[in-house]
Protein backbone atom coordinates (compact mmCIF):
# COMPACT_ATOMS: atom_id res chain seq x y z
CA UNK A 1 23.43 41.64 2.68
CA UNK A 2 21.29 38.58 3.94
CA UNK A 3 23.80 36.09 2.20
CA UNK A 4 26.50 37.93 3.65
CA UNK A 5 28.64 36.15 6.12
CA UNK A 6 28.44 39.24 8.62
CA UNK A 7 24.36 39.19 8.94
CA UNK A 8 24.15 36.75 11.48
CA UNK A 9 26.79 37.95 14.18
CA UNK A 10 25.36 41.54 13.25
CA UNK A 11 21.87 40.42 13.87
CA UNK A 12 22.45 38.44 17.27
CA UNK A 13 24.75 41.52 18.83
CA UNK A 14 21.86 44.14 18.02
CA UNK A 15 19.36 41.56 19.81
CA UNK A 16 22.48 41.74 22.32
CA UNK A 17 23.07 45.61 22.85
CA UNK A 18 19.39 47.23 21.49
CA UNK A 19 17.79 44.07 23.69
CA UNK A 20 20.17 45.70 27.16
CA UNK A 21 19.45 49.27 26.40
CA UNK A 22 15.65 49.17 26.18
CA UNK A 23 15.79 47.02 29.34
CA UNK A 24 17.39 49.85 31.11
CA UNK A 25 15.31 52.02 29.57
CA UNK A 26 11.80 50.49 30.70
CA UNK A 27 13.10 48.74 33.97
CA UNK A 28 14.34 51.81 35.13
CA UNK A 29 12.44 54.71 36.90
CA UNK A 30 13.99 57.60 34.82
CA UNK A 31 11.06 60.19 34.92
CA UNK A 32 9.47 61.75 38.22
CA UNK A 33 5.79 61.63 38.64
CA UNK A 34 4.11 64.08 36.41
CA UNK A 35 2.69 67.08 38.26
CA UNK A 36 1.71 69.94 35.48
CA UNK A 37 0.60 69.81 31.88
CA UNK A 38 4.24 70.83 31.01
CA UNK A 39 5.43 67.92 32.28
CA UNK A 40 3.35 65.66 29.93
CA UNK A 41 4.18 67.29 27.29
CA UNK A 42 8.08 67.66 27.65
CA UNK A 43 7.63 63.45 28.73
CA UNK A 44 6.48 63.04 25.32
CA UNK A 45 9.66 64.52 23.88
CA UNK A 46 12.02 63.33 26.05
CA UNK A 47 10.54 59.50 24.85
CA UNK A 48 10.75 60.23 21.43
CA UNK A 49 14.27 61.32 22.07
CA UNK A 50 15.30 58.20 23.88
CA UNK A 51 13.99 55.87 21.33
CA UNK A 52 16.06 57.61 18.40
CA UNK A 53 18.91 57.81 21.12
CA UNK A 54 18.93 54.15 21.72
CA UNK A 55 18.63 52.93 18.15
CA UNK A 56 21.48 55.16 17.34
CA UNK A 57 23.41 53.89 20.03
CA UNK A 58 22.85 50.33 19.00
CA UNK A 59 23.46 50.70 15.40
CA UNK A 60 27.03 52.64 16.32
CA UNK A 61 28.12 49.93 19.15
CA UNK A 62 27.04 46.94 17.24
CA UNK A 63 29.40 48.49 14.23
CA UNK A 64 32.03 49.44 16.40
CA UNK A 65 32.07 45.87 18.36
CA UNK A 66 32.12 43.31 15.74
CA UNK A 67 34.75 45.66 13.28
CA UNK A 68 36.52 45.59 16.49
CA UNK A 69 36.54 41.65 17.00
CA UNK A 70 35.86 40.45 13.41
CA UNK A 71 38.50 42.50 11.67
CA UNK A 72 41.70 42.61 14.36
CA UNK A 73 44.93 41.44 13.45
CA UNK A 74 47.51 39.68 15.06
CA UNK A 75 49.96 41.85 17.58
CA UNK A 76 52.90 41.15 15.06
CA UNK A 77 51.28 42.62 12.19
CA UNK A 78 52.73 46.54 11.25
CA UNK A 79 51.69 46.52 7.40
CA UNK A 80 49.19 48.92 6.31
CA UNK A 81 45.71 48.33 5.87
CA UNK A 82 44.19 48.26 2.01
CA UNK A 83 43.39 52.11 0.70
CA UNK A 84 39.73 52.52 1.48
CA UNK A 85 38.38 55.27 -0.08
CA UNK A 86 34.86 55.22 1.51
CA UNK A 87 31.33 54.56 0.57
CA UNK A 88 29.61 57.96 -0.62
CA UNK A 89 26.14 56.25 -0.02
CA UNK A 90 26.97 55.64 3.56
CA UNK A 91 28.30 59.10 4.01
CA UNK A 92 25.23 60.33 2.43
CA UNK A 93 23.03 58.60 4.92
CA UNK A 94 24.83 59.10 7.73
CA UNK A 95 24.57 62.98 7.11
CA UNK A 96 21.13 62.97 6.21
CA UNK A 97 19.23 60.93 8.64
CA UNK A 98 20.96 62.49 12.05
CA UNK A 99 20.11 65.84 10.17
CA UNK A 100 16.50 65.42 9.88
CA UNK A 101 16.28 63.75 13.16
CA UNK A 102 17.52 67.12 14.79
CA UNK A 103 14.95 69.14 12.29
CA UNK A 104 12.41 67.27 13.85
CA UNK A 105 13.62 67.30 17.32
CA UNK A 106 14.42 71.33 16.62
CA UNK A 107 10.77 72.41 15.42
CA UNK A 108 9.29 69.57 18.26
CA UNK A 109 10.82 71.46 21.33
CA UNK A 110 9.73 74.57 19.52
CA UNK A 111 6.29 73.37 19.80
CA UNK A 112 6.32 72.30 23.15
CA UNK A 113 8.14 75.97 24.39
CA UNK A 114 5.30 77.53 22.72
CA UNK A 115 2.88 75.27 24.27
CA UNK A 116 4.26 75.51 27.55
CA UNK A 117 4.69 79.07 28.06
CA UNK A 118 1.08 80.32 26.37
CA UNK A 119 -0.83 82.50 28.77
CA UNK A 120 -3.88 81.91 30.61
CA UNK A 121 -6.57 85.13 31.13
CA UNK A 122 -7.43 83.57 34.59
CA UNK A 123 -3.61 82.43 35.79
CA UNK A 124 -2.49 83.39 39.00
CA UNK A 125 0.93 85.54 38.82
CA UNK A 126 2.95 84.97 42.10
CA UNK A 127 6.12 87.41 42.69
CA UNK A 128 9.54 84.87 43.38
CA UNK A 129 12.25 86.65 45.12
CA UNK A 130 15.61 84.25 45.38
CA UNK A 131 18.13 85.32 47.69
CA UNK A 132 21.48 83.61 48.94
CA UNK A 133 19.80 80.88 50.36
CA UNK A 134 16.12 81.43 50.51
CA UNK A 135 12.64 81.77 48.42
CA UNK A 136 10.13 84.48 49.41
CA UNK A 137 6.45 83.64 47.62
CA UNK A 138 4.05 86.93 47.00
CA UNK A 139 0.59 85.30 46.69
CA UNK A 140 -1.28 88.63 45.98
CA UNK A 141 -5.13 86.90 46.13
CA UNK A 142 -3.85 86.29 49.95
CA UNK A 143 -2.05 89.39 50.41
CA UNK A 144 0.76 87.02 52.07
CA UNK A 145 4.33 86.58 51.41
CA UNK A 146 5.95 82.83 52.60
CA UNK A 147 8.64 80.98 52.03
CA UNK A 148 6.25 78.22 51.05
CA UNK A 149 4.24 78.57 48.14
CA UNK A 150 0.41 77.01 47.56
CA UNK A 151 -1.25 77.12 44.43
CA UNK A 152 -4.51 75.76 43.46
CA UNK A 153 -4.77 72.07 41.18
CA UNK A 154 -6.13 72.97 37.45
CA UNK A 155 -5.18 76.35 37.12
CA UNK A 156 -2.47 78.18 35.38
CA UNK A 157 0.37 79.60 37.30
CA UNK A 158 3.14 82.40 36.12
CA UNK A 159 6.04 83.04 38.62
CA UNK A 160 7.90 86.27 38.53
CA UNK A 161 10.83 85.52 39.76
CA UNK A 162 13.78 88.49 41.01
CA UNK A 163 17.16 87.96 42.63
CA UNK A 164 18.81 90.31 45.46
CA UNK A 165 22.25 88.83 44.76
CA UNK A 166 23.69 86.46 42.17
CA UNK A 167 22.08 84.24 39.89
CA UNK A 168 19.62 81.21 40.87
CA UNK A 169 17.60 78.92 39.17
CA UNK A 170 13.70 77.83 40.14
CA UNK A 171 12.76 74.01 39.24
CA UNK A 172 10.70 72.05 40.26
CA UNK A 173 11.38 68.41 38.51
CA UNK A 174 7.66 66.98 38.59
CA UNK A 175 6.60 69.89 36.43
CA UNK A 176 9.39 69.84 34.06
CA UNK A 177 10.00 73.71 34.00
CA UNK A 178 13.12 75.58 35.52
CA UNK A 179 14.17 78.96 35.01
CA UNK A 180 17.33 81.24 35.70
CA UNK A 181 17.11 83.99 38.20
CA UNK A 182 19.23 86.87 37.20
CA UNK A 183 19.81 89.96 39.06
CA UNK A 184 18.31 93.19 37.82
CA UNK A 185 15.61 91.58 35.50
CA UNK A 186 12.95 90.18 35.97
CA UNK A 187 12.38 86.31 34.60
CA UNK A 188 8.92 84.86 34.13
CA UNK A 189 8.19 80.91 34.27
CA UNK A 190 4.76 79.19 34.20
CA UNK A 191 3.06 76.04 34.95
CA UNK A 192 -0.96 74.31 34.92
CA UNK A 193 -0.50 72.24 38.02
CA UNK A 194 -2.69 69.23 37.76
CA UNK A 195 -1.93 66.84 40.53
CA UNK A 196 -2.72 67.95 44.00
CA UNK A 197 0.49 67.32 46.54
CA UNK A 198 3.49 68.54 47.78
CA UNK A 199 6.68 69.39 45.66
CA UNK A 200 10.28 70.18 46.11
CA UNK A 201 11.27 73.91 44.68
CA UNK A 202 15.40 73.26 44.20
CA UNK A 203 18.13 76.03 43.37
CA UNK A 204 19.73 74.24 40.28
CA UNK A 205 22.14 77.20 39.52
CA UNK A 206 25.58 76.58 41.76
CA UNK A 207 24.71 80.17 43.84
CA UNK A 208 27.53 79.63 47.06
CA UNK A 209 28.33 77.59 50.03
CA UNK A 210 24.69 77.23 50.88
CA UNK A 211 23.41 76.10 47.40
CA UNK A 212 21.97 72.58 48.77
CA UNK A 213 20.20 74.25 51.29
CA UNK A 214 18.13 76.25 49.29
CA UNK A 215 14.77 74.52 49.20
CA UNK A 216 11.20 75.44 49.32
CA UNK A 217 7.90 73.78 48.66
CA UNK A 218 5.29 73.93 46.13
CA UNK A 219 1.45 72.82 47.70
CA UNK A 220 -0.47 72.20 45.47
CA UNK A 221 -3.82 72.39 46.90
CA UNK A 222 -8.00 71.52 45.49
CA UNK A 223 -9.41 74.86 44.72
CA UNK A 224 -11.62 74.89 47.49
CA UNK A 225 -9.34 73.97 49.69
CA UNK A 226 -6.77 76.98 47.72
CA UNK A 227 -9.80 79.47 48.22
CA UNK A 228 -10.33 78.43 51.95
CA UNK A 229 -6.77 78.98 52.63
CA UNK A 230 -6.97 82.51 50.72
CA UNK A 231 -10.15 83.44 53.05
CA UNK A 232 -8.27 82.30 56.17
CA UNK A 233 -5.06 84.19 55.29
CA UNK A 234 -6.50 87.48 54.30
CA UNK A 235 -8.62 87.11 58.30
CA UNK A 236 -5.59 86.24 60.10
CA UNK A 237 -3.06 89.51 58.00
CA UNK A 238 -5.62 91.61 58.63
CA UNK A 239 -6.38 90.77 62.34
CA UNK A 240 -2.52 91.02 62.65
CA UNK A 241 -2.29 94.86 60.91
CA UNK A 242 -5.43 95.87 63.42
CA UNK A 243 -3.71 94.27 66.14
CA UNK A 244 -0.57 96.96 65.78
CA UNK A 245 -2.69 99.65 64.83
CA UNK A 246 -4.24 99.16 68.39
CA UNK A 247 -0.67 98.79 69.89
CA UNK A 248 0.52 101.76 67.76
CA UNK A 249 -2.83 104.00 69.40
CA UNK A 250 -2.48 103.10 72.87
CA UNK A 251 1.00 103.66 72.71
CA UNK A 252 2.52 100.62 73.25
CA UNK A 253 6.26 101.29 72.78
CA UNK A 254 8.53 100.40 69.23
CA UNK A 255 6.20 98.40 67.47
CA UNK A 256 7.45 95.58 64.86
CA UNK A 257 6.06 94.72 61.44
CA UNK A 258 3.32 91.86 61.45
CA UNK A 259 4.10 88.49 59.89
CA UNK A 260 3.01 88.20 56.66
CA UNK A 261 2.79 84.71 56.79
CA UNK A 262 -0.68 83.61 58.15
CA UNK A 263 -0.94 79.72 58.84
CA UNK A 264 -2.94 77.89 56.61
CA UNK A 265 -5.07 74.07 56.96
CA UNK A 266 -2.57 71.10 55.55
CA UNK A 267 -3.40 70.89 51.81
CA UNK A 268 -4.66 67.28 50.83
CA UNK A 269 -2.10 64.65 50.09
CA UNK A 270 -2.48 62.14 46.71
């Protein structure tokens, strides 16, 4: 093969084509900023999977390219080409390699599942409830519901999540995770935040006309900033249920439910 007359050309178009590809790849800011111990670990995979990606890609176009140029004929020419029946090595390695590539991509994403969805004893379980085109957050250590959820940096979280209507999807793309929404069961999804900040919670499951609308926010706040927040919440909810009780006693007419959102101190910004 290195005497062969094709080695060069070959050579120079894979510097060429591989060269192009991993400049995209590196030049490019593919991957959001990682914001949960999923998310490192689903980064790993998702590099591994663009390395084999791009080598395969290289090896296919290079083939395809210079068969394309060094082998054309003229536009007059309507003979038949020689009977080729094949290389049975080729086929051989061409079957094999892509096959154990997926084995090891197959038990790899196993891994990281596992990984990503093992329970914590001390996690923090918030109840989700989607609607057409809202979030609703149940933080039960604040006795709140908001349509904003905070959480505290370094410890496990497990949404469950419930829809009223059709089907949505929770994701959050800094922590790598997403999860459908279906009506009449109850889904479970779970994350370790680990970088304090502010995130986007997106509907990525087409749920009507007001699908790109349906946003909510993930706050990621330091623990003692999480527990401060708990503290002020549970004051101001109950402050707010004694308040009515006292309107209720002396009679004060219809009476209306109390928020149960209580505000809460900005969470600290990276």
């Amino acid at each position: 093969m290195l005497r062969s007359r094709h080695t060069v050309p070959l050579l120079i178009l894979t510097l060429i084509i591989g060269g192009a590809m991993v400049l995209v790849a590196v030049f490019i800011d593919w991957i959001p900023a990682v914001g949960s111990k999923q998310a490192e670990r689903v980064d790993t995979l998702f590099l591994f999977v663009g390395i084999v990606s791009i080598a395969i890609f290289t090896l296919v176009t290079v083939v395809v390219v210079y068969c394309g140029w060094r082998f054309r004929v003229s536009e007059d020419d309507d003979t038949d080409g020689p009977p080729i029946h094949g290389n049975t090595k080729l086929e051989i390695v061409w079957t094999v390699v892509p096959a154990i590539l997926l084995a090891i991509m197959a038990v790899w994403a196993y891994l990281v599942l596992s990984d990503n969805e093992a329970l914590a004893n001390d996690r923090l379980v918030i109840d989700v409830t989607a609607q057409q085109f809202a979030w609703q957050f149940v933080n039960p250590e604040a006795g709140a519901a908001s349509a904003d959820m905070r959480v505290p940096a370094g410890r496990q979280v497990q949404l469950k999540m419930r829809s009223k209507d059709v089907i949505h999807d929770f994701y959050v793309k800094e922590f790598r995770v997403k999860q459908d929404i279906v009506p009449g069961i109850t889904t479970s999804l779970v994350f370790n935040p680990t970088r304090v900040g502010t995130y986007q919670v997106v509907c990525a499951e087409l749920c009507g006309v007001g699908h790109g609308t349906m946003r909510a926010r993930v706050i990621v706040m330091e623990p003692a900033a999480y527990q401060q927040w708990v503290t002020q919440t549970k004051a101001d909810v109950a402050q707010q249920q004694a308040a009515q009780q006292q309107n209720q006693g002396q009679g004060g007419g219809a009476s209306t439910a109390p928020s149960t959102t209580a505000p809460a101190p900005a969470p600290a910004t990276p």
